[in-house]
N, C-alpha and C. Protein backbone atom coordinates (compact mmCIF):
# COMPACT_ATOMS: atom_id res chain seq x y z
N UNK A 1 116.56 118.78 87.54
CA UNK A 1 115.52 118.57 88.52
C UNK A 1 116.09 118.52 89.94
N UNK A 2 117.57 117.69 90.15
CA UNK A 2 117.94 117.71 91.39
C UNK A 2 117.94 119.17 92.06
N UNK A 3 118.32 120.32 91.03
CA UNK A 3 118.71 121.67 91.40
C UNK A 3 117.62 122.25 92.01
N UNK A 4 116.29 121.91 91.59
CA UNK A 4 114.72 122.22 92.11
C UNK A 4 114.75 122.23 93.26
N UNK A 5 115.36 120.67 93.65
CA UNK A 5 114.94 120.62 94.93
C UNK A 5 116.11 120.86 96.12
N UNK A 6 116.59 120.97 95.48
CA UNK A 6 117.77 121.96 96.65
C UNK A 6 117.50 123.30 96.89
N UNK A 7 117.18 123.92 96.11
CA UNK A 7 116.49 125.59 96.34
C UNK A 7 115.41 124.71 97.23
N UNK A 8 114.44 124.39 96.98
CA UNK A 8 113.44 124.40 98.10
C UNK A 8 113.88 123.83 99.45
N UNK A 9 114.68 122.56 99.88
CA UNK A 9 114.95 122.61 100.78
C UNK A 9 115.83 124.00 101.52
N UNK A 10 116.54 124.69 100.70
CA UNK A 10 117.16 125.96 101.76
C UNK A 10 115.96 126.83 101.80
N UNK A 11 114.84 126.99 101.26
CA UNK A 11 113.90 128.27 101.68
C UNK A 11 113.31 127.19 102.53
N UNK A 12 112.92 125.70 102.69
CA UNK A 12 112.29 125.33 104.01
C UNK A 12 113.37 125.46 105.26
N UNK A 13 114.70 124.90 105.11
CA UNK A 13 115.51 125.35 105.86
C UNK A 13 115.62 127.18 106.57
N UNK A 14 115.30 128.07 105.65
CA UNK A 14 115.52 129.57 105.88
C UNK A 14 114.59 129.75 106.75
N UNK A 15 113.09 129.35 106.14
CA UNK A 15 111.70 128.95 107.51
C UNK A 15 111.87 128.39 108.72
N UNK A 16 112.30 127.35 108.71
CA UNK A 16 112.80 126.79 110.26
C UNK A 16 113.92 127.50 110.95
N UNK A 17 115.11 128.15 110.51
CA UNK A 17 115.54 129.49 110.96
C UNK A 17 115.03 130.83 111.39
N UNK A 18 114.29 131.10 110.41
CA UNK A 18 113.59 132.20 111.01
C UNK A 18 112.74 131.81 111.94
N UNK A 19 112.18 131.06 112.11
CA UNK A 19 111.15 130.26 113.07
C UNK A 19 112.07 129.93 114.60
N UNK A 20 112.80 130.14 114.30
CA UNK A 20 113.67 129.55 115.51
C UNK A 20 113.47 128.11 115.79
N UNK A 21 113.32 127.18 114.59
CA UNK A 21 112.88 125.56 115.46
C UNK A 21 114.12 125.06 114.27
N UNK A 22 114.85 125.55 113.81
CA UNK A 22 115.78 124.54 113.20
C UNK A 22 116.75 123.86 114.07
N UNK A 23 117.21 124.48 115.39
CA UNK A 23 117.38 123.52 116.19
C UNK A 23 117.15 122.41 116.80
N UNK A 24 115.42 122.48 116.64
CA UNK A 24 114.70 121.25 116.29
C UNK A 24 115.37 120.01 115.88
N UNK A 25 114.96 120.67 114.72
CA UNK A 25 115.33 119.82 113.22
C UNK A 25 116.50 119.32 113.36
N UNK A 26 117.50 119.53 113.44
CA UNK A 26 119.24 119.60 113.49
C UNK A 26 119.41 118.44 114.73
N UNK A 27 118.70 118.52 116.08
CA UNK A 27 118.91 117.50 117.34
C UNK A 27 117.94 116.35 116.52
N UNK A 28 117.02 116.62 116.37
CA UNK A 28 115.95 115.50 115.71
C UNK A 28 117.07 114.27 114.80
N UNK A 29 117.49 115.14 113.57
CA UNK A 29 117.89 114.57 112.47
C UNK A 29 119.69 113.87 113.11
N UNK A 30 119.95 114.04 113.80
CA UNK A 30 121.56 113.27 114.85
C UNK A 30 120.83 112.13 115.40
N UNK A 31 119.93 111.64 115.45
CA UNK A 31 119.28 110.18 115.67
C UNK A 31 118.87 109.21 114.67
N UNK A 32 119.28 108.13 114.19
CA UNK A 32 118.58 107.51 113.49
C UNK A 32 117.48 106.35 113.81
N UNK A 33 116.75 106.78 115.14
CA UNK A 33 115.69 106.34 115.83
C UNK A 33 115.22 107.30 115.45
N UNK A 34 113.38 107.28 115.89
CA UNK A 34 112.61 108.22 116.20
C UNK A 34 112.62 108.84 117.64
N UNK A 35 112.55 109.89 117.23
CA UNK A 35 112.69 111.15 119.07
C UNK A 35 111.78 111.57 119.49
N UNK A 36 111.16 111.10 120.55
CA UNK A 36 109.81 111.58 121.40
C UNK A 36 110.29 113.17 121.45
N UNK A 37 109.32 113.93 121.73
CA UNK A 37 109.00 115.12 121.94
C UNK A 37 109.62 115.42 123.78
N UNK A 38 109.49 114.63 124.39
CA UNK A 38 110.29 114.58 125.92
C UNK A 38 111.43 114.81 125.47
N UNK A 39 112.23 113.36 125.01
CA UNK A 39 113.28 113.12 124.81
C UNK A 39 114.19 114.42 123.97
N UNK A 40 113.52 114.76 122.95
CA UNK A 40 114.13 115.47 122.00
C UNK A 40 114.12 117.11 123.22
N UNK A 41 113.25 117.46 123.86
CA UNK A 41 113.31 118.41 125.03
C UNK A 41 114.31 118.58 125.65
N UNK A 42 114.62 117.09 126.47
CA UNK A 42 115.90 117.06 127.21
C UNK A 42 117.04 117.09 126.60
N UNK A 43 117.26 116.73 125.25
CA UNK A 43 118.58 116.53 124.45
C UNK A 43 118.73 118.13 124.28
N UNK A 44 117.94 119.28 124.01
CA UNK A 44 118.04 120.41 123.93
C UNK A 44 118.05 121.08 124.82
N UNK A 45 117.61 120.70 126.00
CA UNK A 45 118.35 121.18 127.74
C UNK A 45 119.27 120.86 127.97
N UNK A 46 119.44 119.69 127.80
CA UNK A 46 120.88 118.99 128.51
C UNK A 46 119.87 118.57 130.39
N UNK A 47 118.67 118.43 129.93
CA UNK A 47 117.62 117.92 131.10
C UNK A 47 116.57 117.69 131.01
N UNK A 48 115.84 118.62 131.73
CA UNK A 48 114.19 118.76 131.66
C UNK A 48 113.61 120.05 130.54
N UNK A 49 113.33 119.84 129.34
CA UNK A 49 113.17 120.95 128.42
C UNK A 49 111.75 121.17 128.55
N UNK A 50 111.62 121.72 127.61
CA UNK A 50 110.15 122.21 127.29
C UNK A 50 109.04 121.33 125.96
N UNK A 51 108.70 120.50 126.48
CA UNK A 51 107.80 119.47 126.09
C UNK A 51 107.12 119.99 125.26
N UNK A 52 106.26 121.00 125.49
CA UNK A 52 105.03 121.34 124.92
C UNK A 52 105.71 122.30 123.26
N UNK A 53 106.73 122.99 123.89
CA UNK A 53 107.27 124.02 122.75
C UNK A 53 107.89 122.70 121.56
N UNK A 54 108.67 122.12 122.22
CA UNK A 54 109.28 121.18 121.10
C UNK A 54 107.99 120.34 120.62
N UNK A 55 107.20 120.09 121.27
CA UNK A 55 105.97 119.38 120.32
C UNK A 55 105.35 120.20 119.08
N UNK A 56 105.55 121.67 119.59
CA UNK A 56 104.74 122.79 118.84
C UNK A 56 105.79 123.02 117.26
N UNK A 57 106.90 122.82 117.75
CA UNK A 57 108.28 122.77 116.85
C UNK A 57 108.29 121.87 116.03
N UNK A 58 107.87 119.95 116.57
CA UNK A 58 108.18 119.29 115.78
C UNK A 58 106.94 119.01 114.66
N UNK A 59 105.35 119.74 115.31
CA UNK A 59 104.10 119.71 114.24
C UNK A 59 104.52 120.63 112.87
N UNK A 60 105.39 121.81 113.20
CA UNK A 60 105.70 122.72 112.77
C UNK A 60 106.80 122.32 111.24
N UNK A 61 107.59 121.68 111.77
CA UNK A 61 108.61 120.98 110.82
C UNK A 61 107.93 119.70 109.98
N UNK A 62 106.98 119.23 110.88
CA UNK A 62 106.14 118.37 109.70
C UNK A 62 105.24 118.67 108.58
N UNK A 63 104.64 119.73 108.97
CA UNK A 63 103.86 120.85 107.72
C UNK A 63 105.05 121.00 107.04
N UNK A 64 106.21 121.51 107.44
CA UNK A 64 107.40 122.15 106.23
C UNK A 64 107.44 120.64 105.55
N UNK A 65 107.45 119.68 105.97
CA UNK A 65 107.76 118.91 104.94
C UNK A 65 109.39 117.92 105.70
N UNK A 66 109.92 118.89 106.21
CA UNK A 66 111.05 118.28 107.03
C UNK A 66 111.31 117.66 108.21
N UNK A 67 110.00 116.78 108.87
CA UNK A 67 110.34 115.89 109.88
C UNK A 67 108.94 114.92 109.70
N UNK A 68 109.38 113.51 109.73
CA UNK A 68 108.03 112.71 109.74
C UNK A 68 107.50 112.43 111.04
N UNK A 69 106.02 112.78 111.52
CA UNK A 69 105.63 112.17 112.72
C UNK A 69 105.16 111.03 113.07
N UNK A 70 105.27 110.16 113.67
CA UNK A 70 104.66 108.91 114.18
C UNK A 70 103.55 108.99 114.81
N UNK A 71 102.70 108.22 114.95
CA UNK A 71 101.64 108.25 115.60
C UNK A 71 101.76 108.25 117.31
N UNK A 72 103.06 107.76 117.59
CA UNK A 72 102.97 107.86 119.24
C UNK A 72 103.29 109.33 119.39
N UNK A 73 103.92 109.92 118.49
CA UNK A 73 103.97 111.71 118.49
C UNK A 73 105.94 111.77 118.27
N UNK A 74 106.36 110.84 118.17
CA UNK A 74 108.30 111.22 117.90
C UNK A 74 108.22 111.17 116.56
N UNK A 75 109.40 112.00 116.31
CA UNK A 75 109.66 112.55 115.08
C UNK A 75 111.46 111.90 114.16
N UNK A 76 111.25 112.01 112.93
CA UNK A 76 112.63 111.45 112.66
C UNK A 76 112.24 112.09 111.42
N UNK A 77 113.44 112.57 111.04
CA UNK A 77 114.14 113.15 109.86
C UNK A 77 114.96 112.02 108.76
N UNK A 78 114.27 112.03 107.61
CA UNK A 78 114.48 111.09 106.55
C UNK A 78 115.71 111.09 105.54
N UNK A 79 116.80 110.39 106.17
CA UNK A 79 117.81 110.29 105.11
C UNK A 79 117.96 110.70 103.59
């Protein structure tokens, strides 16, 4: 059963690659806080990022199954 779910995480992983938001995912999941959608922007600028795209990124990774959202809208990736 463990083997199940390792194939599915690399085809959700292969999705967020092809998608171009596994970078997302990857800055998200290096916090073990939750990451506002600002915050997680600027960590991927190295400043002022793009708010709206990484919000669009992190709704995106929550349908896959691979990032939980909070209700204030930050995201964290589950051990």
């Amino acid at each position: 059963m463990a083997g199940a779910r390792d194939v599915l995480l690399e085809k959700l992983l292969g999705i967020a690659r092809s998608e171009g938001i596994d970078e997302v995912l990857l800055q998200t999941a290096t916090s073990n806080l939750p990451v506002t959608p600002d915050g997680l922007a600027r960590m991927l600028a190295c400043d002022a990022g793009d708010e709206k795209g990484t919000g669009r990124a992190l709704e995106r990774l929550v349908h896959l199954s691979l990032i939980f959202r909070f209700r204030d809208g930050s995201g964290w990736v589950h051990r």
